[in-house]
N, C-alpha and C. Protein backbone atom coordinates (compact mmCIF):
# COMPACT_ATOMS: atom_id res chain seq x y z
N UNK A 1 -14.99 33.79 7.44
CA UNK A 1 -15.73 33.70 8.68
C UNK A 1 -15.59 32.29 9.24
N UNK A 2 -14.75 31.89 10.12
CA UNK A 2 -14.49 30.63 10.91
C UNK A 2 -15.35 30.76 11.85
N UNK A 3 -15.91 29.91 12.73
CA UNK A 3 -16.62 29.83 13.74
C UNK A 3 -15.57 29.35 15.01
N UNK A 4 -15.78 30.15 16.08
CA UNK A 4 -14.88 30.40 16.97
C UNK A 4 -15.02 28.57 17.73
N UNK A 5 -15.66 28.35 17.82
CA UNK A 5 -16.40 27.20 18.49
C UNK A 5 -15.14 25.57 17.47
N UNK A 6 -15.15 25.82 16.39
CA UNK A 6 -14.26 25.04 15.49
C UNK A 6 -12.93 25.34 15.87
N UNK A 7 -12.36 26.50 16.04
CA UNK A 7 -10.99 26.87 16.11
C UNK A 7 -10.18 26.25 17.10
N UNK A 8 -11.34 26.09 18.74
CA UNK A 8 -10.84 25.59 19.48
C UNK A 8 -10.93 24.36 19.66
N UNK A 9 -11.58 23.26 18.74
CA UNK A 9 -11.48 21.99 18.45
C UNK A 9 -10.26 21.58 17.78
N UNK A 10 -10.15 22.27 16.90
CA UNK A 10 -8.64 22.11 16.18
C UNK A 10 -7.81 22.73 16.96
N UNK A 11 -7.45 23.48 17.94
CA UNK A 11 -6.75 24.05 18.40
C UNK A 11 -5.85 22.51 19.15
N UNK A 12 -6.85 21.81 19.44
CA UNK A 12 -5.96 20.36 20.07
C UNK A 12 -5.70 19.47 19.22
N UNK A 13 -5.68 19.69 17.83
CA UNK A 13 -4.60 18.77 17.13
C UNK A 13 -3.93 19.11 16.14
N UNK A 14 -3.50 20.51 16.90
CA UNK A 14 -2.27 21.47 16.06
C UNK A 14 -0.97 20.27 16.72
N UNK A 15 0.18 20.02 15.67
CA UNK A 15 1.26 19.69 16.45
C UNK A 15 1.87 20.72 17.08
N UNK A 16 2.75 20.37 18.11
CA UNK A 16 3.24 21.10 19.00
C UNK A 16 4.15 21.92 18.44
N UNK A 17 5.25 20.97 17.36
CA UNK A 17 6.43 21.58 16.89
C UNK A 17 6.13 21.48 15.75
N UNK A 18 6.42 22.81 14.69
CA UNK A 18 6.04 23.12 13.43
C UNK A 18 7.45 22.27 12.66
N UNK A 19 6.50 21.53 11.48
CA UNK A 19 7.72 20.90 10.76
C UNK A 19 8.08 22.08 9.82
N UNK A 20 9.73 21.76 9.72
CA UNK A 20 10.64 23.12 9.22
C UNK A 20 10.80 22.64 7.92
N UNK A 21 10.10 22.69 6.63
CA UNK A 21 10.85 22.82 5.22
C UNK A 21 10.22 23.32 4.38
N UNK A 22 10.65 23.84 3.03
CA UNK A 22 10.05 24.52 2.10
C UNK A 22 9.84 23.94 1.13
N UNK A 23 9.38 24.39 -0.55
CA UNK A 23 9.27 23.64 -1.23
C UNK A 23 10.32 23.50 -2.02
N UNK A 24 10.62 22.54 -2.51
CA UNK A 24 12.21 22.17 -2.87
C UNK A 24 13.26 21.41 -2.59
N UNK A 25 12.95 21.10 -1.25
CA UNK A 25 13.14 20.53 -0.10
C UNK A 25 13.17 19.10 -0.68
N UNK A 26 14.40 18.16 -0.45
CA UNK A 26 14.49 16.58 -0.44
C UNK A 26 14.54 16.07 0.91
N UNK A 27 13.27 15.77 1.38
CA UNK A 27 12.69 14.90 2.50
C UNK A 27 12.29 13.68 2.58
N UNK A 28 12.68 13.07 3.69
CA UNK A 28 12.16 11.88 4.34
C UNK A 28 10.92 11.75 5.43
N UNK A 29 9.86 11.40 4.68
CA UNK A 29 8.69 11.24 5.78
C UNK A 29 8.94 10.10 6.50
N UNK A 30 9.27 9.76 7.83
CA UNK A 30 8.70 8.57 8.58
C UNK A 30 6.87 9.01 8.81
N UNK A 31 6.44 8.03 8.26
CA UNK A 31 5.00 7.61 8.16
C UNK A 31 4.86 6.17 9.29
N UNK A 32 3.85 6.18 10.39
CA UNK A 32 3.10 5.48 10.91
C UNK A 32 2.35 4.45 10.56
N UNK A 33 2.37 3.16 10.20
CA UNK A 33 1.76 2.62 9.48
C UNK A 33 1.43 1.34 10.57
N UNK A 34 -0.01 0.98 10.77
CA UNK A 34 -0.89 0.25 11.59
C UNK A 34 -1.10 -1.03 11.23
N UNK A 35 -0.42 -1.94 11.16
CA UNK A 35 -0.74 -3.42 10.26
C UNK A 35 -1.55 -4.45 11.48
N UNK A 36 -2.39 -4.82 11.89
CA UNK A 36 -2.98 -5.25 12.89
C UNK A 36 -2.76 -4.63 14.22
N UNK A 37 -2.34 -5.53 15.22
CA UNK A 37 -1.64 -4.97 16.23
C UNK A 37 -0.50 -4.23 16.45
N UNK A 38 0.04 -4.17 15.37
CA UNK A 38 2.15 -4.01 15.26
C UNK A 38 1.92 -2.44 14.60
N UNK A 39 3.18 -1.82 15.23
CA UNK A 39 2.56 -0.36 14.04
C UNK A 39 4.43 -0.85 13.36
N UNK A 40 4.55 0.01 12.58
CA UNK A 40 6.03 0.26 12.12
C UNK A 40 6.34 1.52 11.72
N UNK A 41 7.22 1.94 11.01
CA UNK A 41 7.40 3.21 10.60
C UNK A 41 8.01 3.10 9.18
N UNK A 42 7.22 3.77 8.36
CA UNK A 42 7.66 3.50 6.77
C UNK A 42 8.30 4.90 6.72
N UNK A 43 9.26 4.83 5.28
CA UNK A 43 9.82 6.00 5.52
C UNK A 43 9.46 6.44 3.79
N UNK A 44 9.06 7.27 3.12
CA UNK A 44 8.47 8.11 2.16
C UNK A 44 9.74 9.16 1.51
N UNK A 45 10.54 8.87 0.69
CA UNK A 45 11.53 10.07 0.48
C UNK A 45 10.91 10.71 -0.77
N UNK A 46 11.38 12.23 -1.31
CA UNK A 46 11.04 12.93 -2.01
C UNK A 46 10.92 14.47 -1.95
N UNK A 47 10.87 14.99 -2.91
CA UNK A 47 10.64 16.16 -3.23
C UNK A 47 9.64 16.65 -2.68
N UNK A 48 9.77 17.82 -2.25
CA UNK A 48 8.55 18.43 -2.12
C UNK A 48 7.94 19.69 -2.37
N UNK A 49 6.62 19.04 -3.46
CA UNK A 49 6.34 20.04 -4.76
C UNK A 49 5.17 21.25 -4.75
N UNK A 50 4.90 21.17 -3.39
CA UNK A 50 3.83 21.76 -2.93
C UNK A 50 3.44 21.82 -1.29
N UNK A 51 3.31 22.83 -0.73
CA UNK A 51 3.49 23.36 0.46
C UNK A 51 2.19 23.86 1.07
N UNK A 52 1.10 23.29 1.83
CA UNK A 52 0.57 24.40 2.71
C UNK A 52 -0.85 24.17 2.06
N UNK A 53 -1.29 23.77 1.76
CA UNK A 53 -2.52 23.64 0.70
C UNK A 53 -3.69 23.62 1.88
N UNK A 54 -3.89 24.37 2.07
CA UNK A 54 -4.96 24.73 3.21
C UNK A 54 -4.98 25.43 4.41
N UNK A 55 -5.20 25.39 5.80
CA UNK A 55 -4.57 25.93 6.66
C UNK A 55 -5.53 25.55 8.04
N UNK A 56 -4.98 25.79 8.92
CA UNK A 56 -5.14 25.08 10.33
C UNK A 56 -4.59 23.34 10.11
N UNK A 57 -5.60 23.15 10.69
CA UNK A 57 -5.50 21.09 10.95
C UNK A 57 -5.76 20.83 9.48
N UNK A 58 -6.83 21.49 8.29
CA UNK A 58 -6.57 20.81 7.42
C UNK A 58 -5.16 21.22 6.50
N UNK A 59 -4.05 21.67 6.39
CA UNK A 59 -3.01 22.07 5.82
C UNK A 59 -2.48 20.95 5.62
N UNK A 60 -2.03 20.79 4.33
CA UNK A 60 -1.27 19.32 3.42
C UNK A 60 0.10 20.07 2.68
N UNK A 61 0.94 19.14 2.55
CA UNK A 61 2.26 19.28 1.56
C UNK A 61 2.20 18.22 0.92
N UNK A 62 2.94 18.00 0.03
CA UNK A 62 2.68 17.01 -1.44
C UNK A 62 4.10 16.69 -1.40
N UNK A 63 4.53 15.60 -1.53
CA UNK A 63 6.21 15.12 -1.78
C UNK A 63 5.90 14.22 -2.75
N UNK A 64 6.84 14.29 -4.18
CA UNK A 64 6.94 13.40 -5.34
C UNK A 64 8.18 13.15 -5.15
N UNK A 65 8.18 11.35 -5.87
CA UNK A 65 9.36 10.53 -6.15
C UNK A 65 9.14 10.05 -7.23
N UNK A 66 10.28 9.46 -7.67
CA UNK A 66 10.36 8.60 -8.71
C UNK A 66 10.26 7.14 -8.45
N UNK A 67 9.54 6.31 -8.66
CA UNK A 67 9.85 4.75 -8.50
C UNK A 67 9.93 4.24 -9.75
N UNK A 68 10.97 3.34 -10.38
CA UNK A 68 10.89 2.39 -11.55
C UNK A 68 10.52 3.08 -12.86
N UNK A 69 10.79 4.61 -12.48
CA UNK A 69 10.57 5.19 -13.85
C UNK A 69 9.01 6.04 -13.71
N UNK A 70 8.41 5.91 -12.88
CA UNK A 70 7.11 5.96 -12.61
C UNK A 70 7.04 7.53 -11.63
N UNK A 71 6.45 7.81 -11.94
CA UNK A 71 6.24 9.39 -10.69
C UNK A 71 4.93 9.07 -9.46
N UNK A 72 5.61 9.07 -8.78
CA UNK A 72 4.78 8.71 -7.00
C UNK A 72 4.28 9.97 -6.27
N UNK A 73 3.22 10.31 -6.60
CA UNK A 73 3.06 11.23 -5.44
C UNK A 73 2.38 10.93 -4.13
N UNK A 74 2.54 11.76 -3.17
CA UNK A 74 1.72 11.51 -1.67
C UNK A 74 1.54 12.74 -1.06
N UNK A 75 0.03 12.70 -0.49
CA UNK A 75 -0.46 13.86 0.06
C UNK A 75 -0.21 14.03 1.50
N UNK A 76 0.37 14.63 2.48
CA UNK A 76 0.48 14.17 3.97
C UNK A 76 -0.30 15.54 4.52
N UNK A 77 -0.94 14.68 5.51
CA UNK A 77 -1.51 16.30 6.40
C UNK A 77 -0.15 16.68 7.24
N UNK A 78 -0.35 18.40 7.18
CA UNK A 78 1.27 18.74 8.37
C UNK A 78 0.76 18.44 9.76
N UNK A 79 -0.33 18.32 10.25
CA UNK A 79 -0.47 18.04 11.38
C UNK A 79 -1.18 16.51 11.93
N UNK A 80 -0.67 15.70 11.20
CA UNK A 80 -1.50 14.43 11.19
C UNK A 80 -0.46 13.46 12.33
N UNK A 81 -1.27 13.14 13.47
CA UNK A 81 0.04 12.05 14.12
C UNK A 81 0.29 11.06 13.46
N UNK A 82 0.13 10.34 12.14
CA UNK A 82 0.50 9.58 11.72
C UNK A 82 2.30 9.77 11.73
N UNK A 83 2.52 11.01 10.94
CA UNK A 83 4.14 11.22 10.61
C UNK A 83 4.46 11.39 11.93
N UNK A 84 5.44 10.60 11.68
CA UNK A 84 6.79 10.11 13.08
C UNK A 84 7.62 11.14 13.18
N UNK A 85 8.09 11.74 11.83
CA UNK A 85 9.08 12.70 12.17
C UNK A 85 9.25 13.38 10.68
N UNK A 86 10.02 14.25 10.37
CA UNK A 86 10.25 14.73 9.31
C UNK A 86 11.96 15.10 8.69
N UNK A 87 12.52 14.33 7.98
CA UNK A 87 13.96 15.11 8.16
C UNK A 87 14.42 15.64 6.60
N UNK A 88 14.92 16.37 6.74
CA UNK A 88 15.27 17.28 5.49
C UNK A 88 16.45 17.13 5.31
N UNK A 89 17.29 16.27 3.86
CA UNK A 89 18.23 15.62 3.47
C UNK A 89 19.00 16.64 2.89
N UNK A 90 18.29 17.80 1.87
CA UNK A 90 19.10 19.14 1.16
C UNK A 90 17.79 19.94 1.26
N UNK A 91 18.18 20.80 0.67
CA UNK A 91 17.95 21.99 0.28
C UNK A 91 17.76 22.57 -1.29
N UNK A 92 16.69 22.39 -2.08
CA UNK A 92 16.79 22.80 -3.41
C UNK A 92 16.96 24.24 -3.59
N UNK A 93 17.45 25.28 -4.71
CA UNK A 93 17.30 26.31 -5.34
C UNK A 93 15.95 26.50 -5.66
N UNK A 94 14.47 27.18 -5.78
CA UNK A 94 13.70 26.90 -6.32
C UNK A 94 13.61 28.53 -6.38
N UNK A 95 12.17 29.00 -7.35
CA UNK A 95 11.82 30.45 -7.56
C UNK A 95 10.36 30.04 -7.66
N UNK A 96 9.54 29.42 -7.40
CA UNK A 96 8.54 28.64 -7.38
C UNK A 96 7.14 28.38 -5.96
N UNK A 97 6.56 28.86 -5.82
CA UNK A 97 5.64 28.28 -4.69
C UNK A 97 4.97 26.66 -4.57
N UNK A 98 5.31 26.64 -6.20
CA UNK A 98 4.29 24.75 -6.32
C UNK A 98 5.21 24.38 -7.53
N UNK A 99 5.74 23.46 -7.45
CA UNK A 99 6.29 22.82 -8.43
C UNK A 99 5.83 21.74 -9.32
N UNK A 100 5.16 22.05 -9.75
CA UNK A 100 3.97 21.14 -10.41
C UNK A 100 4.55 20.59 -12.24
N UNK A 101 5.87 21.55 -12.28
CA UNK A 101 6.38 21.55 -13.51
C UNK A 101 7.24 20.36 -13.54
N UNK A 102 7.91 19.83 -12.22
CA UNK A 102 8.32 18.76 -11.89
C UNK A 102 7.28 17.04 -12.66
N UNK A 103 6.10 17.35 -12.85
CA UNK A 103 5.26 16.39 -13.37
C UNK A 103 5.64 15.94 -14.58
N UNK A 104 6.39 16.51 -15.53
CA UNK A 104 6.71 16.53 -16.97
C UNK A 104 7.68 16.20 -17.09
N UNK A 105 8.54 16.05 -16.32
CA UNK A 105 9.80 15.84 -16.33
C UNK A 105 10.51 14.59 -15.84
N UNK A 106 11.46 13.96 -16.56
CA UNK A 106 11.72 12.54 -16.06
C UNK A 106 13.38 12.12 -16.23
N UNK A 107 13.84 11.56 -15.26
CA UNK A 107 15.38 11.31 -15.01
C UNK A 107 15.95 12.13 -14.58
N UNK A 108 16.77 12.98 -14.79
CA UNK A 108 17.70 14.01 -14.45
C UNK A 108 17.38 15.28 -14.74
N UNK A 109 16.34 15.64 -15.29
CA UNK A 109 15.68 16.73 -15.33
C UNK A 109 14.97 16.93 -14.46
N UNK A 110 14.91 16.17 -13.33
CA UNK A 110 13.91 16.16 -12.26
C UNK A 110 14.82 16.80 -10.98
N UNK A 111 16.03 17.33 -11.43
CA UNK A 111 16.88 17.63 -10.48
C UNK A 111 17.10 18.95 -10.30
N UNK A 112 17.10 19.12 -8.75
CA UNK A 112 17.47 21.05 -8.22
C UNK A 112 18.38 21.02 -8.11
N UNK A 113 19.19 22.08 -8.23
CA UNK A 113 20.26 22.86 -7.78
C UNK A 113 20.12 23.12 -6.04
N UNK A 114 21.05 22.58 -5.52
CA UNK A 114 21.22 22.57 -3.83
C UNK A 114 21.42 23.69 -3.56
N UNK A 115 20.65 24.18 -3.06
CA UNK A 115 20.89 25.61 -1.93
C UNK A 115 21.88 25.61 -1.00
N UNK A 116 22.88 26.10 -0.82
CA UNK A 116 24.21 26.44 -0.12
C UNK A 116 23.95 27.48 0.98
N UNK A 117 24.11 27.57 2.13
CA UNK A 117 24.21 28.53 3.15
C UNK A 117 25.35 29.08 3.28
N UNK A 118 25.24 30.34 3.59
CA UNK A 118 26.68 31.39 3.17
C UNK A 118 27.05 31.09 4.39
N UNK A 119 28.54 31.04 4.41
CA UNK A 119 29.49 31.22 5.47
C UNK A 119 29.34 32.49 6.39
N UNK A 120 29.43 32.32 7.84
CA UNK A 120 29.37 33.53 8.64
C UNK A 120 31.06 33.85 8.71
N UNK A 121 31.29 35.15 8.83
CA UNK A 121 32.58 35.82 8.65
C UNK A 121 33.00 36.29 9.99
């Protein structure tokens, strides 16, 4: 039971254009970042191990990296104007909705199999 009165509050800070990737997905977040007056744009690369975790304005995806041996995760809202843009580097193999198994795993075991798009004939 949503209250109709909420829907159309969020209805104005749906983004316009739905970001396109799944989970599995090796992405680059440009992130917005506000340092006094100056903004810049940081850029966030990684996996992404979890998709959708809510829905309307509050809906989040989860992208993990590796730094220095270390596992990085970050929570991003999908509709937050912070992110600048979103670009999708490959394409993993996955059979998975949340990849959470990715947590246990370290170096080269942390690696998908690239999803290939079939040739049109």
């Amino acid at each position: 039971m949503r209250n109709e009165a909420l829907d159309l509050v969020e209805l104005g800070s749906l983004r316009e254009e739905a970001l396109s990737f799944e989970v599995g997905d090796t992405v680059d977040v440009h992130c917005r970042i506000q340092e006094g007056t100056k903004e810049r744009i940081q850029v966030f690369s990684g996996i992404v191990i979890a998709h959708r975790r809510g829905n309307g304005v509050t809906a989040t995806f989860t992208v993990r990296r590796l730094v220095a041996g270390e596992g990085v995760e970050r929570i991003f809202p999908v509709h937050s104007p912070k992110i600048a843009k979103l670009e999708v580097k490959r394409h993993g193999v996955v059979r998975r909705a949340k990849l959470f198994y990715l947590r246990d795993r370290v170096g080269k075991a942390t690696r998908l199999a690239e999803r290939r798009e079939k040739k049109a004939e």
